[in-house]
Structure formats: structure tokens, C-alpha cells
N, C-alpha and C. Protein backbone atom coordinates (compact mmCIF):
# COMPACT_ATOMS: atom_id res chain seq x y z
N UNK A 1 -15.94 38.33 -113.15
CA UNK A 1 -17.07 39.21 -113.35
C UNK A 1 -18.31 38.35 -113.63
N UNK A 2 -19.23 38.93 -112.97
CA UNK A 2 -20.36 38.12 -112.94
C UNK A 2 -21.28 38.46 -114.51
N UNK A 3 -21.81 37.45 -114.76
CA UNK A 3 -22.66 37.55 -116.36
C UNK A 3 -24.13 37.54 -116.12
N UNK A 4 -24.99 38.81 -115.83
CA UNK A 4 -26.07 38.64 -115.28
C UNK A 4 -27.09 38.39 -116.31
N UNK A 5 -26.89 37.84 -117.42
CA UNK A 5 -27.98 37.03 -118.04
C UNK A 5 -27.51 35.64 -118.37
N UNK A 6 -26.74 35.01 -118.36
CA UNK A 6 -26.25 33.61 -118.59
C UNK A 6 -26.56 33.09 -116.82
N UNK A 7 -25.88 33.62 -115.51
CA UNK A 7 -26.21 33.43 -114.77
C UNK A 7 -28.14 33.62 -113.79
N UNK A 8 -28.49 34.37 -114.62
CA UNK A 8 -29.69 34.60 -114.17
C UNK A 8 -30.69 33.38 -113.92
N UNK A 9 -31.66 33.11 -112.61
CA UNK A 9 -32.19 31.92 -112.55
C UNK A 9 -33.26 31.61 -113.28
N UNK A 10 -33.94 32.11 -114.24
CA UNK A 10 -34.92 31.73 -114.91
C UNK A 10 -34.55 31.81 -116.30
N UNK A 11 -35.39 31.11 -117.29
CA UNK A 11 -35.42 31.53 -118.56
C UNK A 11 -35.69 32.25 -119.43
N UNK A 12 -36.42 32.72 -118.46
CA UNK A 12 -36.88 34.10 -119.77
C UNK A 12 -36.94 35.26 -119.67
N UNK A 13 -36.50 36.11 -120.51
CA UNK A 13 -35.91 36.99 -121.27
C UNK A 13 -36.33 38.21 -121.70
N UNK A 14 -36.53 39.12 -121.34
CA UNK A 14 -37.34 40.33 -122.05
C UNK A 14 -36.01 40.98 -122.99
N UNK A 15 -36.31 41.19 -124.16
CA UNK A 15 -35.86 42.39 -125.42
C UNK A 15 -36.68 43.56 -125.50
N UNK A 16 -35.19 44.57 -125.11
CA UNK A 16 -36.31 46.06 -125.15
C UNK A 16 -36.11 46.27 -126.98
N UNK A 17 -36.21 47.03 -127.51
CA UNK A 17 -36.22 47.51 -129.00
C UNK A 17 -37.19 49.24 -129.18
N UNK A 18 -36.42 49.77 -130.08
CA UNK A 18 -37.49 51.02 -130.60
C UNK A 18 -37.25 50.62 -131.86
N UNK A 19 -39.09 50.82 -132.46
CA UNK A 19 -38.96 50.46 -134.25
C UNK A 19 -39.19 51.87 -134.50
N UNK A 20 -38.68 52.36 -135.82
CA UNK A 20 -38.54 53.33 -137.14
C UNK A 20 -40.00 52.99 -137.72
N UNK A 21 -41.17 54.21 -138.03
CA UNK A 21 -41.89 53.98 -139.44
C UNK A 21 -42.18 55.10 -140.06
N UNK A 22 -43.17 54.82 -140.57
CA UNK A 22 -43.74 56.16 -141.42
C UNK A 22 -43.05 56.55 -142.82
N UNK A 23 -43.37 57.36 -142.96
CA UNK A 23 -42.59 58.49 -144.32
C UNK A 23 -41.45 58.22 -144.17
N UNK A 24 -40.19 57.97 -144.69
CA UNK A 24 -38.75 57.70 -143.99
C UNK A 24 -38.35 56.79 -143.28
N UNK A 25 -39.16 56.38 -142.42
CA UNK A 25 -38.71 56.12 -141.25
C UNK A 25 -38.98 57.01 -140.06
N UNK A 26 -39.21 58.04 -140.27
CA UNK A 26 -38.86 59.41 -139.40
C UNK A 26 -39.85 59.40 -137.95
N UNK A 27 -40.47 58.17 -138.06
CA UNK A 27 -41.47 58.49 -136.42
C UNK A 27 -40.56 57.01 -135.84
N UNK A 28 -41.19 57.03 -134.76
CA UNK A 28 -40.59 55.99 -133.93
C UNK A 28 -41.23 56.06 -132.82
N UNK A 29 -41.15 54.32 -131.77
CA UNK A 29 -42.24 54.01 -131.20
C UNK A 29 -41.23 54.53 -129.85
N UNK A 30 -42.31 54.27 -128.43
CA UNK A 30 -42.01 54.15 -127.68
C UNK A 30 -40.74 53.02 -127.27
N UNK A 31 -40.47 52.88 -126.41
CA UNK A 31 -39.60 51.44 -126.17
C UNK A 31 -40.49 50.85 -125.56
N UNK A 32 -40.11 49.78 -126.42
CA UNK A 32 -41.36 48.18 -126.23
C UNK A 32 -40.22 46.75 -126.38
N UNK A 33 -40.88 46.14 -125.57
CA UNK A 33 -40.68 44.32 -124.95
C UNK A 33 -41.09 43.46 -125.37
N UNK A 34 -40.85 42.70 -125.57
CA UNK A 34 -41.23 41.05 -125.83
C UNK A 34 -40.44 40.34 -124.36
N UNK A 35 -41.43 39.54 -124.26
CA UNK A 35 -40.86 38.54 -123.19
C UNK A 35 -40.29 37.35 -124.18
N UNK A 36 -39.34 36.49 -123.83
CA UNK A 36 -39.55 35.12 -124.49
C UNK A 36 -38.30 34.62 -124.01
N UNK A 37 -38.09 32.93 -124.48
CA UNK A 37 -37.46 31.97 -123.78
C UNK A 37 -35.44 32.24 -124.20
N UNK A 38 -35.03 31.81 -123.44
CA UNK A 38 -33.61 32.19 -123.78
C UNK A 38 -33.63 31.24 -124.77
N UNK A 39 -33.71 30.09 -124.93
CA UNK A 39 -33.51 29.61 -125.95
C UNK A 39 -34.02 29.74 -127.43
N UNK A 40 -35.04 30.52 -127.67
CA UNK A 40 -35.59 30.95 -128.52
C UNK A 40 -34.25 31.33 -129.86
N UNK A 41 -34.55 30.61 -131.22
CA UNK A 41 -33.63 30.92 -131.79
C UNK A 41 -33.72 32.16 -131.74
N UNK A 42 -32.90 33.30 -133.11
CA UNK A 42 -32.36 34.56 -133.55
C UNK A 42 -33.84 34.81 -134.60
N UNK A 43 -34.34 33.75 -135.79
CA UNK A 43 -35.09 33.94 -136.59
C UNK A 43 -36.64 34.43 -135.59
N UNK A 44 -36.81 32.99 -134.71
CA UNK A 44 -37.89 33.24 -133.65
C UNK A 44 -38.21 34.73 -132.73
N UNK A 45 -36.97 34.98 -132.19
CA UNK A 45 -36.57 36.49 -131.71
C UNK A 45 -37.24 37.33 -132.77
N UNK A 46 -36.89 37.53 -133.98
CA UNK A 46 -37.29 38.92 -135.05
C UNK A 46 -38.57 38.63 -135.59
N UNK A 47 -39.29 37.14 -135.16
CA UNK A 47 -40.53 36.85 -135.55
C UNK A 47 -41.55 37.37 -134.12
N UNK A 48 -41.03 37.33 -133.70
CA UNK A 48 -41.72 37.83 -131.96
C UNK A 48 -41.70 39.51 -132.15
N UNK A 49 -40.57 39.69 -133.05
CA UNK A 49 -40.48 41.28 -132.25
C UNK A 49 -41.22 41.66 -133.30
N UNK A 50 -41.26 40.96 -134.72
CA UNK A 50 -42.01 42.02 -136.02
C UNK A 50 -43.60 41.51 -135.54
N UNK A 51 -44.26 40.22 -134.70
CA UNK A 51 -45.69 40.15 -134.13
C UNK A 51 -46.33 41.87 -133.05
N UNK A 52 -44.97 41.92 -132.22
CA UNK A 52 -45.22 43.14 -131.32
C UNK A 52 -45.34 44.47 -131.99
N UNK A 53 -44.46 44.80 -133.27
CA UNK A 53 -44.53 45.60 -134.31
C UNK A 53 -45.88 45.68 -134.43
N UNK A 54 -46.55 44.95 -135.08
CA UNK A 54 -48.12 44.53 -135.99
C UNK A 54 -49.19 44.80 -135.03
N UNK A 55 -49.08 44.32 -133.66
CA UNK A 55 -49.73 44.63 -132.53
C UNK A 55 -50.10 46.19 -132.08
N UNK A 56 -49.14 46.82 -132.03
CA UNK A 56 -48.65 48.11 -131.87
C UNK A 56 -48.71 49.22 -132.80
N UNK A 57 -48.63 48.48 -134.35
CA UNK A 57 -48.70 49.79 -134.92
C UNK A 57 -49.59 49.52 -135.84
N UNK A 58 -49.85 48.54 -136.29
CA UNK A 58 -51.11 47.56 -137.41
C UNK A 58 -50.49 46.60 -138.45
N UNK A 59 -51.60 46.31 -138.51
CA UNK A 59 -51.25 45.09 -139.32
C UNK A 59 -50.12 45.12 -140.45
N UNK A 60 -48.90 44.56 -140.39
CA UNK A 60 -47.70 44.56 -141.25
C UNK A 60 -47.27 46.18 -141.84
N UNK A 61 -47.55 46.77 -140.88
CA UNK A 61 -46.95 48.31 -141.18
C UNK A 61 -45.69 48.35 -141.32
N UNK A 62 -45.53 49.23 -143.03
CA UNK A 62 -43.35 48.82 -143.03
C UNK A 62 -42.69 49.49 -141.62
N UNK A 63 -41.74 49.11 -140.95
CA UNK A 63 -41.04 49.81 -139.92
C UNK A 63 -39.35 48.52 -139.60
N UNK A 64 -38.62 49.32 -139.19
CA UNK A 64 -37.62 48.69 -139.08
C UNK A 64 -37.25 48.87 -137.42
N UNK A 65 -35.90 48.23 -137.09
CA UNK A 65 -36.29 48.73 -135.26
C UNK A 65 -34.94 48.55 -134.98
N UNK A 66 -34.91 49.10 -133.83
CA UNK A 66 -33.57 48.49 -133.19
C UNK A 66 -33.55 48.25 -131.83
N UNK A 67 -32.82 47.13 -131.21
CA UNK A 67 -32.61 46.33 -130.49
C UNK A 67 -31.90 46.98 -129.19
N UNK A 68 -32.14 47.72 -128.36
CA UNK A 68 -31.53 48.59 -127.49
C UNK A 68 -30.70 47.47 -126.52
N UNK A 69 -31.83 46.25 -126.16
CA UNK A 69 -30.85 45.19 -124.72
C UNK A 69 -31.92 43.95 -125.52
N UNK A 70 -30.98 43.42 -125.46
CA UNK A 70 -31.14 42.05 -125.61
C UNK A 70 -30.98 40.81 -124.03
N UNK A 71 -31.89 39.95 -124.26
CA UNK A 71 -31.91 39.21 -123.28
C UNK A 71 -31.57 39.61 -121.59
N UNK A 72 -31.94 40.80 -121.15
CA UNK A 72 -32.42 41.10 -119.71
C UNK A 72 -32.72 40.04 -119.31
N UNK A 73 -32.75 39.89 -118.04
CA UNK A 73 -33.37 38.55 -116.94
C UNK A 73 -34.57 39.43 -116.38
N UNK A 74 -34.55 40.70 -116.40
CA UNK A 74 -35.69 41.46 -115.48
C UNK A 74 -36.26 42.43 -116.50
N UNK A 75 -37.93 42.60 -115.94
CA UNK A 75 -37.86 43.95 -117.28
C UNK A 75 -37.23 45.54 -116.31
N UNK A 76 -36.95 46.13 -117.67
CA UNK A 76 -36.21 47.42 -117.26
C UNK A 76 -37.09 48.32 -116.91
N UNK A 77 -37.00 48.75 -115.79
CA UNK A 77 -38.01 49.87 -114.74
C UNK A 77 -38.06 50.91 -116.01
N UNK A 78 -39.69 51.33 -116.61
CA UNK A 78 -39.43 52.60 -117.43
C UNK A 78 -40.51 53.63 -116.73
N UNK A 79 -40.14 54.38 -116.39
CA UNK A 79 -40.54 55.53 -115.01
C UNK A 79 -41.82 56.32 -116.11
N UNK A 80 -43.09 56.61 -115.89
CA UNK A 80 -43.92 57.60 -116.62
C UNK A 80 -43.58 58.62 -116.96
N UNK A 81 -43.39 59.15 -118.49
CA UNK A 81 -42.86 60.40 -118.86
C UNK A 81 -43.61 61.44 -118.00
N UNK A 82 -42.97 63.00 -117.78
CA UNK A 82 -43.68 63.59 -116.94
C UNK A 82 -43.72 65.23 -117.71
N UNK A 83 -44.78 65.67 -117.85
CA UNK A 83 -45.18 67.01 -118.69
C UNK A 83 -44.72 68.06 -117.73
């Protein structure tokens, strides 16, 4: 079976994630990316993703997140929600 991110030809990496904030926790973002290097440690990874946090929602806003795909080779097609 083929391993399509160990085999993949480039290095880098998109992480999808949705973060938790607000009152509770109870809102939550869109699904959002970071690009970055496969080699990038684990600490570097959650320092990238809490920068995209801060970007996105302001400056050091509490929120927690979770990690939907880790290390993709491609970003994941996300189609325009439709009303």
C-alpha cells in the first residue's frame, strides 16, 4: 500500500485544523491551513498553527483546535459553501 505523504515528492505539507473559542469554547472557525516543511518539529507545528489562530481571530484570543489531517502533500479542495 502506497503512503501518500511519506512518498509524496515535495516537502511541504499543509495541516487542515478547526479551532474552538469564545464563551466555552462554543464557536468555531472555519477549516484553516498552515503550509509548512515536513520536517518541521511537533512544538514548531502548534507554534505555526497557534500564529494562524492570532491571524484569524486576534491577537492571542483563548481558543483550542483540532487537527482534522495532518501532513497532506496537496491542499484539500474546499468547494464554496452554497446558500
Amino acid at each position: 500500500m502506497r503512503d501518500f505523504v511519506l512518498d509524496a515528492p515535495n516537502q511541504e505539507r499543509y495541516t487542515y485544523f478547526i479551532a474552538l473559542y469564545g464563551r466555552d469554547y462554543q464557536q468555531r472557525t472555519g477549516l484553516l491551513h498552515i503550509k509548512h516543511d515536513f520536517g518541521d518539529s511537533i512544538r514548531d507545528l502548534h507554534t505555526l498553527i497557534r500564529d494562524r489562530l492570532n491571524e484569524v481571530l486576534g491577537e492571542e484570543t483563548p481558543s483550542c483546535y483540532h487537527i482534522l489531517a495532518l501532513a497532506a502533500p496537496e491542499p484539500i479542495p474546499c468547494p464554496a459553501p452554497t446558500n
